[in-house]
N, C-alpha and C. Protein backbone atom coordinates (compact mmCIF):
# COMPACT_ATOMS: atom_id res chain seq x y z
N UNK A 1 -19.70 76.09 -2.24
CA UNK A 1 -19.95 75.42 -3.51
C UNK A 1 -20.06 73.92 -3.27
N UNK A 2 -21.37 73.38 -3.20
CA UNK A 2 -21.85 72.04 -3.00
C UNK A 2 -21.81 70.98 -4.44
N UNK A 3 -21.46 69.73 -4.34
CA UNK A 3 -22.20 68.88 -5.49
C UNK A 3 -23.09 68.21 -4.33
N UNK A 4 -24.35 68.07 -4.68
CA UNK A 4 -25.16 66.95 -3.56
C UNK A 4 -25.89 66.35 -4.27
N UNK A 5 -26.39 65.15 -3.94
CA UNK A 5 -26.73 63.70 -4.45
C UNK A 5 -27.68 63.90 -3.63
N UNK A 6 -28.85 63.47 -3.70
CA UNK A 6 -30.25 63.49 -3.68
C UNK A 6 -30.40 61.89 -3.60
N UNK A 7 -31.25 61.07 -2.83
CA UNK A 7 -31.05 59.97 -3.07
C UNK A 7 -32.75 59.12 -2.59
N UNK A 8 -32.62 58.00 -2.11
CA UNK A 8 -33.48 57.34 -1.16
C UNK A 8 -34.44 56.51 -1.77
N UNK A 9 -35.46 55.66 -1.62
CA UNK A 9 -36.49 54.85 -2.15
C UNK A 9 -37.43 55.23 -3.03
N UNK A 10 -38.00 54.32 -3.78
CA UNK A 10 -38.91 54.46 -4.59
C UNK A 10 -39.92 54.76 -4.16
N UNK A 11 -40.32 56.24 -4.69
CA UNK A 11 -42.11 56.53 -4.27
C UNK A 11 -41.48 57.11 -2.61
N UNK A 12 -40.76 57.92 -2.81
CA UNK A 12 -40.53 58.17 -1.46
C UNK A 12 -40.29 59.58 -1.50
N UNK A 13 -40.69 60.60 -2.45
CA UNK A 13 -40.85 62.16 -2.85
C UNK A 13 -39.04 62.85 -3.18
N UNK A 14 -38.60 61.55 -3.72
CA UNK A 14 -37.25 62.27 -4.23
C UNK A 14 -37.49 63.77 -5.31
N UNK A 15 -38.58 63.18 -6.27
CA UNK A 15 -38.43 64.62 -7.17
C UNK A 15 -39.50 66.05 -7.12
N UNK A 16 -40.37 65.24 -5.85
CA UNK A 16 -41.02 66.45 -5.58
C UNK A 16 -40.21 66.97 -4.31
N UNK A 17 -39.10 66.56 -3.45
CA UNK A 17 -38.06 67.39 -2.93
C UNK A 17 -37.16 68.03 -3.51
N UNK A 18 -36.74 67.73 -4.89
CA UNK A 18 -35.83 68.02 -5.53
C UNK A 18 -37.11 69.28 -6.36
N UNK A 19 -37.97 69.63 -6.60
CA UNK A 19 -38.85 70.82 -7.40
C UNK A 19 -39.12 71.53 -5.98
N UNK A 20 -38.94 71.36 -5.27
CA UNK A 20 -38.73 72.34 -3.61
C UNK A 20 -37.17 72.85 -4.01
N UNK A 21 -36.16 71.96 -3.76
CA UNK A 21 -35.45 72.86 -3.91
C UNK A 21 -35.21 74.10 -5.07
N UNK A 22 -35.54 73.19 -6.43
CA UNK A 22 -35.39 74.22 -7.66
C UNK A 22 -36.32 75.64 -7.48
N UNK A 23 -37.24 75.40 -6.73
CA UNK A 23 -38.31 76.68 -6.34
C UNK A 23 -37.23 77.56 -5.54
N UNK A 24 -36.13 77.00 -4.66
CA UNK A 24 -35.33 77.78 -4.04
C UNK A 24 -33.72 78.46 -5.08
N UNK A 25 -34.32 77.94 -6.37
CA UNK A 25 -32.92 78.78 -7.29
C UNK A 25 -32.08 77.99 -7.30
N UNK A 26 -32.06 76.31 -6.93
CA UNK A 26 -30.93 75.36 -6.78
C UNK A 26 -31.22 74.36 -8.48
N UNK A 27 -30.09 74.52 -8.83
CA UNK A 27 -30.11 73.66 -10.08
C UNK A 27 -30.13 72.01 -9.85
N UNK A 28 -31.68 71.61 -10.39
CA UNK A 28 -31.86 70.37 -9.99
C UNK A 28 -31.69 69.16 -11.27
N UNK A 29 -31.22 68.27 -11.38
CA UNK A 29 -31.42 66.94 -12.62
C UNK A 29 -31.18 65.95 -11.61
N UNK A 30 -32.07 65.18 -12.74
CA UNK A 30 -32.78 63.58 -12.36
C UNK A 30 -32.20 62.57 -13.33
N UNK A 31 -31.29 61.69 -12.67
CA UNK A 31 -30.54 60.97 -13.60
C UNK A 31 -31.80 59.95 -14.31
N UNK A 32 -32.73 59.66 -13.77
CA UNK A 32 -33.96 58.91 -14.37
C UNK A 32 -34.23 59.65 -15.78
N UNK A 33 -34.57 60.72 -15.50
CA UNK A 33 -34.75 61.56 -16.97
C UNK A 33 -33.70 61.27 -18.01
N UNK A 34 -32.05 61.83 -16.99
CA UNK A 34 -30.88 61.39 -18.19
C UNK A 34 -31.15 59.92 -19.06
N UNK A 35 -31.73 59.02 -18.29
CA UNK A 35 -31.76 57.83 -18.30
C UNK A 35 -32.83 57.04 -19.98
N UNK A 36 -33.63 58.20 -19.30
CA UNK A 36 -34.95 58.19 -20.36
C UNK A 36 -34.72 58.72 -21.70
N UNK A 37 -33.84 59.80 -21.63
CA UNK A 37 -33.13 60.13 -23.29
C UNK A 37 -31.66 59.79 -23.55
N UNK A 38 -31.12 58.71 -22.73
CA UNK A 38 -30.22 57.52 -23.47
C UNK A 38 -30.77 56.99 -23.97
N UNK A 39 -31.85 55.72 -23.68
CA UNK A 39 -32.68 55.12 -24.21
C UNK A 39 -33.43 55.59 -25.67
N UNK A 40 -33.88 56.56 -25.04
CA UNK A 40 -34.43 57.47 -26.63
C UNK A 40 -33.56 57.79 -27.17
N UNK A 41 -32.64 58.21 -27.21
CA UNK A 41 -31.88 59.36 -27.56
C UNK A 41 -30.30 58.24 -28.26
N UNK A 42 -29.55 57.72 -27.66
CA UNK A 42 -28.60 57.14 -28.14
C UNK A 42 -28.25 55.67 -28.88
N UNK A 43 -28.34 55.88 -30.04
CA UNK A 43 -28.78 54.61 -30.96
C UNK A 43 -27.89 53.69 -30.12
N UNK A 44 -26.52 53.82 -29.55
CA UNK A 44 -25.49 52.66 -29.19
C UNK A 44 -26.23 51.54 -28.17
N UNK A 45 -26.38 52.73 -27.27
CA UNK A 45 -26.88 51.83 -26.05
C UNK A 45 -28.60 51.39 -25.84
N UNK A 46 -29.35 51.68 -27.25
CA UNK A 46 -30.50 51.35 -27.86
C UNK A 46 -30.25 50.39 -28.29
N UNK A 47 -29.34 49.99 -29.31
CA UNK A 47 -29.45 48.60 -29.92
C UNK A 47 -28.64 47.92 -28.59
N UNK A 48 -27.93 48.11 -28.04
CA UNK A 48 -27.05 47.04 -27.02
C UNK A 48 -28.38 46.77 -25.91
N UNK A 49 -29.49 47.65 -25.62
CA UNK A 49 -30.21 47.07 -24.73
C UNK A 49 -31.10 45.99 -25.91
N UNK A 50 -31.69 46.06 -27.00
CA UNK A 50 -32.23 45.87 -27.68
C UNK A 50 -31.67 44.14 -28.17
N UNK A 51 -30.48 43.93 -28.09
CA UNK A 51 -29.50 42.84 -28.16
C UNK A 51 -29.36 42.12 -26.96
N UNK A 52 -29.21 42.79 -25.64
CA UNK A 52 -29.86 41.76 -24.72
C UNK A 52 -30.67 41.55 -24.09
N UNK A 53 -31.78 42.32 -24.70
CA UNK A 53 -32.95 41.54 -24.18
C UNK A 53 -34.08 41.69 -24.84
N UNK A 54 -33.74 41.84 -26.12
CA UNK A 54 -35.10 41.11 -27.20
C UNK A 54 -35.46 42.11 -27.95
N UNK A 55 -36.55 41.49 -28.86
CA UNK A 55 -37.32 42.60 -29.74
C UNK A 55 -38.36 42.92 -28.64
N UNK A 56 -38.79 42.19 -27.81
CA UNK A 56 -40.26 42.56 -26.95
C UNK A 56 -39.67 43.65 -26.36
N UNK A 57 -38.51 44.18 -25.84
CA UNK A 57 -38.36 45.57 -25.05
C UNK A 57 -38.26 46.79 -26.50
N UNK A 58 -38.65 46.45 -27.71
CA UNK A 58 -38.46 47.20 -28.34
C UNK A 58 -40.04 48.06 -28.91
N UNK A 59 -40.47 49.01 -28.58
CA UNK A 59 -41.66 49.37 -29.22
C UNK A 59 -41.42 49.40 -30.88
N UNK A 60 -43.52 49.63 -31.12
CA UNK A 60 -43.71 49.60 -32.21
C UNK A 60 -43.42 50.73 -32.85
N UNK A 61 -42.95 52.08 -32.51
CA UNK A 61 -42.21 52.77 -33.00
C UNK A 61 -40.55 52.89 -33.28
N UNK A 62 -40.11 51.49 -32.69
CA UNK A 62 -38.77 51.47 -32.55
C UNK A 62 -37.71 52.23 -31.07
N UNK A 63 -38.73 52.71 -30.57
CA UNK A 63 -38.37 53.26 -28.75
C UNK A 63 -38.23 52.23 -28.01
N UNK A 64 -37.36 51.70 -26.87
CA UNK A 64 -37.13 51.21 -25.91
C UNK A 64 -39.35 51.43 -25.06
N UNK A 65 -40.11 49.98 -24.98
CA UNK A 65 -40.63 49.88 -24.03
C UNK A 65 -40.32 50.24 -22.85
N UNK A 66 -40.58 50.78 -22.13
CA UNK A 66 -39.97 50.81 -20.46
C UNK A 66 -40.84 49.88 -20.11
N UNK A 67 -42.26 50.47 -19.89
CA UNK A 67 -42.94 49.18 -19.17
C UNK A 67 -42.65 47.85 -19.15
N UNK A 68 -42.15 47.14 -20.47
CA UNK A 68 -41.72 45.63 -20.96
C UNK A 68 -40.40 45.27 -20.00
N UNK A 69 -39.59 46.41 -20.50
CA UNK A 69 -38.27 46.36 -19.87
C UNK A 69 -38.21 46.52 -18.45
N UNK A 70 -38.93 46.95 -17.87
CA UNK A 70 -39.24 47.35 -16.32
C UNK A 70 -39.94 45.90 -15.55
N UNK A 71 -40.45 45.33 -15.99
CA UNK A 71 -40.76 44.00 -15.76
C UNK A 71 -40.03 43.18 -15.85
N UNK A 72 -39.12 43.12 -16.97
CA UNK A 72 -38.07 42.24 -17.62
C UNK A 72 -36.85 42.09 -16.32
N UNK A 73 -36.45 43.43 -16.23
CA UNK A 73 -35.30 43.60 -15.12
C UNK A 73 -35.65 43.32 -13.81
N UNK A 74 -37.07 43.96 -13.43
CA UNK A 74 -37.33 44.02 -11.73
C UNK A 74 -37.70 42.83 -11.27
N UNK A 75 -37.60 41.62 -12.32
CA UNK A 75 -37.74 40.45 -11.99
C UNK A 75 -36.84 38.89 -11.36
N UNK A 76 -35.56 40.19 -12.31
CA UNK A 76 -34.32 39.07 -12.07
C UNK A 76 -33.16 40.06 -11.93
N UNK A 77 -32.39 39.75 -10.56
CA UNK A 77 -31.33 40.61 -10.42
C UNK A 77 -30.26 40.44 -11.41
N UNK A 78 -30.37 39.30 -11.99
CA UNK A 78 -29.01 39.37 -13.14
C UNK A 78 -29.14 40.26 -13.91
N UNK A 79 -30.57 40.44 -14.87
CA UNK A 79 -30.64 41.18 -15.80
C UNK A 79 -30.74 42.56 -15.47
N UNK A 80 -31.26 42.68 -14.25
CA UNK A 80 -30.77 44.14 -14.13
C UNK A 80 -29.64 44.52 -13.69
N UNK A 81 -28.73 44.30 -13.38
CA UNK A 81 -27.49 44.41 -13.49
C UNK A 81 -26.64 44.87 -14.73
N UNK A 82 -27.67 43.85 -16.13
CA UNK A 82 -26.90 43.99 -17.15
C UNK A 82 -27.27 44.96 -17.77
N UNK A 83 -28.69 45.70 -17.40
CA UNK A 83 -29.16 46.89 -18.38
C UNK A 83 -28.48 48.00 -17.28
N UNK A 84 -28.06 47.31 -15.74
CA UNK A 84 -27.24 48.89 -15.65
C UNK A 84 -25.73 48.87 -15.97
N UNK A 85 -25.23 48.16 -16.41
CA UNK A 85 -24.04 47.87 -17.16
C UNK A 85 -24.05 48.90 -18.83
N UNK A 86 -25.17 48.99 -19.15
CA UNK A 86 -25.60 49.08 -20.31
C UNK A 86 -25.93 50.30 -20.32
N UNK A 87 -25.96 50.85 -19.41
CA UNK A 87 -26.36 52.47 -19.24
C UNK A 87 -26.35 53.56 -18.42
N UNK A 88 -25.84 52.66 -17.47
CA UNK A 88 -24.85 53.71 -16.43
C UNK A 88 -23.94 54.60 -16.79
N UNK A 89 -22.59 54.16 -17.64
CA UNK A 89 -21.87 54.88 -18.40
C UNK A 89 -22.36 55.87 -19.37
N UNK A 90 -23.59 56.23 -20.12
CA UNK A 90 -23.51 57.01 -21.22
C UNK A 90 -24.62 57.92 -19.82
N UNK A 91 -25.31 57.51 -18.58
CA UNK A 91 -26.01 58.26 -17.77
C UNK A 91 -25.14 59.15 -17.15
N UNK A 92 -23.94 58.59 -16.60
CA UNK A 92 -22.87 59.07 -15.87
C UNK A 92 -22.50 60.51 -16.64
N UNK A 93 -21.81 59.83 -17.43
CA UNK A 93 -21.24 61.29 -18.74
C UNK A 93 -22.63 62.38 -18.85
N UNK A 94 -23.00 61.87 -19.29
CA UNK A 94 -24.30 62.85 -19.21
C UNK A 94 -24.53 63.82 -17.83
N UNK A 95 -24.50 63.60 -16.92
CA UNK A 95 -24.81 64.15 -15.29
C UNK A 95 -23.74 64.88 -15.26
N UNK A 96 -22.11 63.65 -15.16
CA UNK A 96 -20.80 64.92 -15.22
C UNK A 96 -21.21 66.39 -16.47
N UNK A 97 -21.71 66.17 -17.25
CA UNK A 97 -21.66 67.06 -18.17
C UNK A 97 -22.57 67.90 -17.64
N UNK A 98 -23.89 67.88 -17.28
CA UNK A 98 -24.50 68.89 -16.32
C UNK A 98 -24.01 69.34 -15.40
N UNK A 99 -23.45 68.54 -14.55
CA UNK A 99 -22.75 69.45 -13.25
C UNK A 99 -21.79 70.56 -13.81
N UNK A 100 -20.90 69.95 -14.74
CA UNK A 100 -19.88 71.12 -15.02
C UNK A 100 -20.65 72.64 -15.88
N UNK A 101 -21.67 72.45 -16.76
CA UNK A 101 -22.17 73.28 -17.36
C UNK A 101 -22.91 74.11 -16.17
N UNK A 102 -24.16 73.36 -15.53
CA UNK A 102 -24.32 74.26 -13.99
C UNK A 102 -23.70 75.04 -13.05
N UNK A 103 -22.23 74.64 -12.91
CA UNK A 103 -21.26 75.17 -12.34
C UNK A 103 -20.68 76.17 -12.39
N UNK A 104 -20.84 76.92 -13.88
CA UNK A 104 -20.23 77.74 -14.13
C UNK A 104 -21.15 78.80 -14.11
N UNK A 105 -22.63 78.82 -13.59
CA UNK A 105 -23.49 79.94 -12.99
C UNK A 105 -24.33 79.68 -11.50
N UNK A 106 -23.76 78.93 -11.18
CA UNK A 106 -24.17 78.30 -9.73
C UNK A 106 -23.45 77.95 -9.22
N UNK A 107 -23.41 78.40 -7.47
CA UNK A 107 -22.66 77.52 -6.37
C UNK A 107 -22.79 76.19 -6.53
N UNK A 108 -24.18 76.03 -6.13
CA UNK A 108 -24.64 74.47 -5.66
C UNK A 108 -25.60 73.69 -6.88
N UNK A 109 -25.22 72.93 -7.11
CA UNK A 109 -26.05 71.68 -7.87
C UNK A 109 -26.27 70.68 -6.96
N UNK A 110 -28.11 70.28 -7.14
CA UNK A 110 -28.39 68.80 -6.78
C UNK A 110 -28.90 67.73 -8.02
N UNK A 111 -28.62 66.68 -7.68
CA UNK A 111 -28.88 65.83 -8.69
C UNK A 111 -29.18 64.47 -8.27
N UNK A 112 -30.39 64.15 -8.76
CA UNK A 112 -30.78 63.19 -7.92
C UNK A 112 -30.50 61.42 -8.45
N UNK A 113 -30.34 60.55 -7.51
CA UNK A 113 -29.68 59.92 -8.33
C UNK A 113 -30.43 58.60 -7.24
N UNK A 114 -31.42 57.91 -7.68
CA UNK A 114 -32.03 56.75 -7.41
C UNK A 114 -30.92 55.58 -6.35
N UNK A 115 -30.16 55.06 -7.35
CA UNK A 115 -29.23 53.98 -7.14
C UNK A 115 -27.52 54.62 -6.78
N UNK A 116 -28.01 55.47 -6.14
CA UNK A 116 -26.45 56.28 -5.45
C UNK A 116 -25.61 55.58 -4.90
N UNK A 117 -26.28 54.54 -3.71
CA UNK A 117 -25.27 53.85 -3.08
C UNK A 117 -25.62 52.26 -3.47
N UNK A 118 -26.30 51.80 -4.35
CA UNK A 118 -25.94 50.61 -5.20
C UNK A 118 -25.21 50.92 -6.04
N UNK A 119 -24.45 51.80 -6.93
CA UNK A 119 -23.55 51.32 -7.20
C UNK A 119 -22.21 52.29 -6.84
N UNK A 120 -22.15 52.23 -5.52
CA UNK A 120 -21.03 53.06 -4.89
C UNK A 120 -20.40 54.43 -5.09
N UNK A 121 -20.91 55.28 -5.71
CA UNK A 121 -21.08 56.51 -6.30
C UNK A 121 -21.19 57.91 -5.35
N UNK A 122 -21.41 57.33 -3.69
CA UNK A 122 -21.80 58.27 -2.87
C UNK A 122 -20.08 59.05 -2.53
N UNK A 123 -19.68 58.51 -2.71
CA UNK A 123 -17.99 59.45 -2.26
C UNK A 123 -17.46 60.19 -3.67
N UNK A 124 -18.46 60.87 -4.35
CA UNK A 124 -18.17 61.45 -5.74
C UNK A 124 -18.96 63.14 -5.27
N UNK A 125 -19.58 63.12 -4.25
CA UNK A 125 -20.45 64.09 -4.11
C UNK A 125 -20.34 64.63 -2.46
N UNK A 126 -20.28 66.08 -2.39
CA UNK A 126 -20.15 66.99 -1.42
C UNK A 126 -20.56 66.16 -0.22
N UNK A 127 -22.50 66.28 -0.62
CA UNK A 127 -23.25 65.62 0.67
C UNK A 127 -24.23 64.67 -0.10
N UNK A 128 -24.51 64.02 0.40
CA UNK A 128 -25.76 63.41 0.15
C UNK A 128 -26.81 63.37 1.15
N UNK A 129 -28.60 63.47 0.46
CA UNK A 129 -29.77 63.50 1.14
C UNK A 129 -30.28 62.54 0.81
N UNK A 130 -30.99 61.69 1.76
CA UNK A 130 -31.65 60.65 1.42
C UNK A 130 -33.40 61.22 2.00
N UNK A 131 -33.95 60.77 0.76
CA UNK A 131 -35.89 61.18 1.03
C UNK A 131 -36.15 59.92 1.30
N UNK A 132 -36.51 59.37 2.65
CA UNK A 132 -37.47 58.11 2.58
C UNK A 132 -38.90 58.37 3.23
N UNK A 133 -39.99 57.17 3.19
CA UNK A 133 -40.75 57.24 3.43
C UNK A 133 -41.59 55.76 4.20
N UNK A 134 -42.37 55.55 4.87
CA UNK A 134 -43.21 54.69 5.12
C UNK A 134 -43.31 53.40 4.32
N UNK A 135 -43.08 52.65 4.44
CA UNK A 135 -43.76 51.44 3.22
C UNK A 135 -44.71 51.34 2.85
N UNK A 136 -45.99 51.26 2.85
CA UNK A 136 -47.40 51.55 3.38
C UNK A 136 -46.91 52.86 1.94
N UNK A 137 -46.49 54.02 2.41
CA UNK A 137 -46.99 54.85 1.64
C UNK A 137 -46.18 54.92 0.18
N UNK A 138 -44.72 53.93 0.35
CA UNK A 138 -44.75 53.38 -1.09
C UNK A 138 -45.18 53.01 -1.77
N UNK A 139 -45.83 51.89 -0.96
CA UNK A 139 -46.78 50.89 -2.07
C UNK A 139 -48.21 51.68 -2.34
N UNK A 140 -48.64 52.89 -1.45
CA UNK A 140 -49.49 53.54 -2.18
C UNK A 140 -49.51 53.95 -3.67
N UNK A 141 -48.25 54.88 -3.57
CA UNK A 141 -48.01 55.58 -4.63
C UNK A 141 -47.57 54.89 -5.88
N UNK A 142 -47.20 53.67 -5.82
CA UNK A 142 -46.74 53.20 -6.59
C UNK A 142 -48.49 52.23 -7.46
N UNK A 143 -49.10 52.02 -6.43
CA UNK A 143 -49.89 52.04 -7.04
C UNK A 143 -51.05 53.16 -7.87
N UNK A 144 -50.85 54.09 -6.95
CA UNK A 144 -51.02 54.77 -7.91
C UNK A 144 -50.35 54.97 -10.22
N UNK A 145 -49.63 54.59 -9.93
CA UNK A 145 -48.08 54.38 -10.83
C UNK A 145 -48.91 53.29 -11.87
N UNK A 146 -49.57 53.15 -11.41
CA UNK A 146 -50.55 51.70 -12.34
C UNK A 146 -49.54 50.20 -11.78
N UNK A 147 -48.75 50.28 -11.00
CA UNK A 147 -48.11 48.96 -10.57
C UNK A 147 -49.08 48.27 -9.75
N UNK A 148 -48.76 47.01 -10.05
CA UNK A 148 -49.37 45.89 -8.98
C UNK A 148 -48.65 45.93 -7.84
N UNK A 149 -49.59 45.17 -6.37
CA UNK A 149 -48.30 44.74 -5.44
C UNK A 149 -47.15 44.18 -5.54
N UNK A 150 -47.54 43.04 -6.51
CA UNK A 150 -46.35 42.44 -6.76
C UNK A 150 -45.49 43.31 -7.71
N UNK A 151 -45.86 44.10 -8.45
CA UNK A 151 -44.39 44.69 -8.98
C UNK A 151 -43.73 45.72 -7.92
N UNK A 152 -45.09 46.30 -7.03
CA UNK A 152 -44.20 47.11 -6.53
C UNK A 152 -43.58 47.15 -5.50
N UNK A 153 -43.24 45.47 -4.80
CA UNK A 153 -42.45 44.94 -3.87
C UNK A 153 -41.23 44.80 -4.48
N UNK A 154 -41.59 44.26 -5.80
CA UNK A 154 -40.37 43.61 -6.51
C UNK A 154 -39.38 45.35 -6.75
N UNK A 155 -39.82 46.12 -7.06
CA UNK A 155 -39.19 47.19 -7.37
C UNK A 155 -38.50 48.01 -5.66
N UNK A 156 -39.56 47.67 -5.05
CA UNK A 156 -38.93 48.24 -3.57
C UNK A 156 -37.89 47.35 -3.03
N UNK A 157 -37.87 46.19 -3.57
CA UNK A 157 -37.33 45.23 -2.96
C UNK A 157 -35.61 44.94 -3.85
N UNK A 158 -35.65 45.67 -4.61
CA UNK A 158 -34.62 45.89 -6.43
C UNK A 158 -33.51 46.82 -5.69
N UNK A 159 -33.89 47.52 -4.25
CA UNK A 159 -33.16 48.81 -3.91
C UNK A 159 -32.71 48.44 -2.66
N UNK A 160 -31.44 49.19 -2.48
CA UNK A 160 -31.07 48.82 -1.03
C UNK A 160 -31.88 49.02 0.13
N UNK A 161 -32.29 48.70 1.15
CA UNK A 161 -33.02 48.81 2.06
C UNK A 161 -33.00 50.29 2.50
N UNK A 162 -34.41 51.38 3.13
CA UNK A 162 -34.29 52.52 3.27
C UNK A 162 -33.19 52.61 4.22
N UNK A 163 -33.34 51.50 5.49
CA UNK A 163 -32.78 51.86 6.84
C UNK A 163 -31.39 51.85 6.33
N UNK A 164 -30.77 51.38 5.54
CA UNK A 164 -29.28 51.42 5.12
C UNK A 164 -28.77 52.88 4.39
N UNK A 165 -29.73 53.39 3.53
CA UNK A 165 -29.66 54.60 3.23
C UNK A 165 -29.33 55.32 3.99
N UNK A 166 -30.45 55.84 5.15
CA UNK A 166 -30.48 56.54 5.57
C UNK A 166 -29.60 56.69 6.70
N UNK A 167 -29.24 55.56 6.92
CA UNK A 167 -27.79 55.22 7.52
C UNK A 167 -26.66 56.28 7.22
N UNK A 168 -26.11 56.04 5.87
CA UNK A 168 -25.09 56.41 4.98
C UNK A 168 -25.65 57.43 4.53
N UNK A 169 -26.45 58.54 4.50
CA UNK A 169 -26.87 59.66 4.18
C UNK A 169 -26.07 60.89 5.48
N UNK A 170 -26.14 61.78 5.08
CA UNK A 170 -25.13 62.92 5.83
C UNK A 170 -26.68 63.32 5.93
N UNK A 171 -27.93 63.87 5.47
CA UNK A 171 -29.05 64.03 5.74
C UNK A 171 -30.38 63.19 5.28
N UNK A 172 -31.57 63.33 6.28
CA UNK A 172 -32.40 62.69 5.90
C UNK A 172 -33.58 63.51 5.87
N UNK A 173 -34.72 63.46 5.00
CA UNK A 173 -35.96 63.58 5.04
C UNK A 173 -36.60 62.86 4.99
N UNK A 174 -37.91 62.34 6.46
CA UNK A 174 -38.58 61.11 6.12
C UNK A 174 -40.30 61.94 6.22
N UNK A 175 -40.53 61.61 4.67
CA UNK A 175 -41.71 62.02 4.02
C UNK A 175 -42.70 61.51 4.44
N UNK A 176 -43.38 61.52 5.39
CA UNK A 176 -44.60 60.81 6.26
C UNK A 176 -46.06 61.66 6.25
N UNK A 177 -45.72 62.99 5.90
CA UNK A 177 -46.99 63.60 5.96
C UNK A 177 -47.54 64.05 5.06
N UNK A 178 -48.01 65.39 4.61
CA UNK A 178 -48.34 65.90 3.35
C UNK A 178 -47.38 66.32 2.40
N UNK A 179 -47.80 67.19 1.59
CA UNK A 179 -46.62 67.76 0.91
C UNK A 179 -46.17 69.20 1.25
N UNK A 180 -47.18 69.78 2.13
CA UNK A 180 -46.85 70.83 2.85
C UNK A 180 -45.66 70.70 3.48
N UNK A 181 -45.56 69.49 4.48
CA UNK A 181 -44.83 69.62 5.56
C UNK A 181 -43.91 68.65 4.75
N UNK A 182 -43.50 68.13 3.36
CA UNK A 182 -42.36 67.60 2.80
C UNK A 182 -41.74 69.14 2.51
N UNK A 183 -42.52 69.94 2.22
CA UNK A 183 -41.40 71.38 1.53
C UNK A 183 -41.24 71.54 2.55
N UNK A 184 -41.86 72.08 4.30
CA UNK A 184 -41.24 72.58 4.98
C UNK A 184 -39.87 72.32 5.55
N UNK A 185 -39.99 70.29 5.84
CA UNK A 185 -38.31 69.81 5.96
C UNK A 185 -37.59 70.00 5.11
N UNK A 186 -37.84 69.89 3.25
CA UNK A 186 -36.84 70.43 2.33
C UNK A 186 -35.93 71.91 2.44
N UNK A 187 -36.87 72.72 2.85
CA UNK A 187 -36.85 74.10 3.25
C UNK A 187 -35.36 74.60 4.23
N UNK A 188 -35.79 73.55 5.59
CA UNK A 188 -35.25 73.17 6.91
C UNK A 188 -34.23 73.10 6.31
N UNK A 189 -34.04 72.03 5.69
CA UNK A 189 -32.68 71.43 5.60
C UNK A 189 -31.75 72.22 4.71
N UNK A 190 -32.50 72.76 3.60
CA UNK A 190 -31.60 73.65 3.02
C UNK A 190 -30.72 74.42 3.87
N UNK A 191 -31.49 75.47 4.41
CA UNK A 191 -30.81 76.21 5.01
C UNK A 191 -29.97 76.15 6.29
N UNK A 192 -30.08 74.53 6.53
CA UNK A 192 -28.82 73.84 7.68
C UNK A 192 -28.20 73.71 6.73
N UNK A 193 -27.99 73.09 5.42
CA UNK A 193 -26.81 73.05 4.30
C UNK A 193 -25.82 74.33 4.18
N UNK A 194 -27.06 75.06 4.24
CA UNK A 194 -26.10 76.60 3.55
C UNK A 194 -25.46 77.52 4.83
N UNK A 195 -26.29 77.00 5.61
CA UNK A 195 -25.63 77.81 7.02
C UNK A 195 -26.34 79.05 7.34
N UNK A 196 -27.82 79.10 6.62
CA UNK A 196 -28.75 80.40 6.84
C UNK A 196 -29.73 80.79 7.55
């Protein structure tokens, strides 16, 4: 019975490793998603982002902009700090609350979690995997993403360095080729996890 943390760089096939594993019957969540219906979803920490940092992060429907806000933060380390101050806690609760509900029809849960070891969170979980990838093929994808270079340095550059990750990772997958051969190492590694 595993908890594992899923981790590693931006644009580096965290959640298309994490839909490999769920293809293998492993219960997968993406704290980004949790992340995305706080924002939507919880008036508290809607108006508290909304209070520090403007009406411009606020859409014309009254939804949290991301795009606005994603610029806003990846620009200045203070402020992002303060929107993860601002939403870490109601993300957190949220995830504990999946793991335990998962738990009670599953061995193993993964859950993937972007900023695992920014904010020290990696000694909460069984194992952790870190997905990295090429730089080169970050900044592909991210452009793909509709980002500029410059945002999408600033955003690669927002995260702890891969080589430190992958350091502090108990496993690694480094996503360099297709997506064939990303499921085949997902695959791999599973079954060095499980012992099969």
């Amino acid at each position: 019975m595993l908890n594992i943390a899923l981790t590693g760089g931006i644009a580096c096939g965290k959640s298309l490793t994490g839909q490999y594993l769920a293809k293998r019957g492993v219960p997968v969540c993406e704290t980004d998603e949790i992340g995305h219906d706080v924002l939507d979803q919880d008036e508290i920490v809607r108006a508290a982002v909304v209070g520090a940092f403007g009406e411009a992060v606020s859409g014309p429907d009254g939804r949290i902009n991301r795009p606005a806000l994603g610029r806003m933060v990846f620009s200045d380390a203070r402020k992002r700090e303060r929107l993860n101050a601002l939403t870490h806690p109601a993300i957190l609760k949220r995830t504990a609350e999946w793991v335990a509900t998962q738990r009670r029809t599953h061995d193993d849960v993964v859950v993937i979690i972007p900023l695992l070891f920014e904010i020290g969170a990696e000694h909460d979980w069984d194992k952790v995997i870190c997905v990295a990838a090429p730089l080169a093929d970050q900044m592909k994808r991210l452009a793909a993403r509709g980002l500029t270079a410059d945002e999408a340095r600033a955003r690669i550059q927002a995260q702890m360095g891969l080589a430190m990750k992958m350091e502090r990772a108990d496993y690694v997958i480094y996503n360099c080729g297709d997506e064939r051969l990303l499921e085949e190492q997902t695959q791999h590694l599973w079954r060095t996890i499980r012992g099969v």
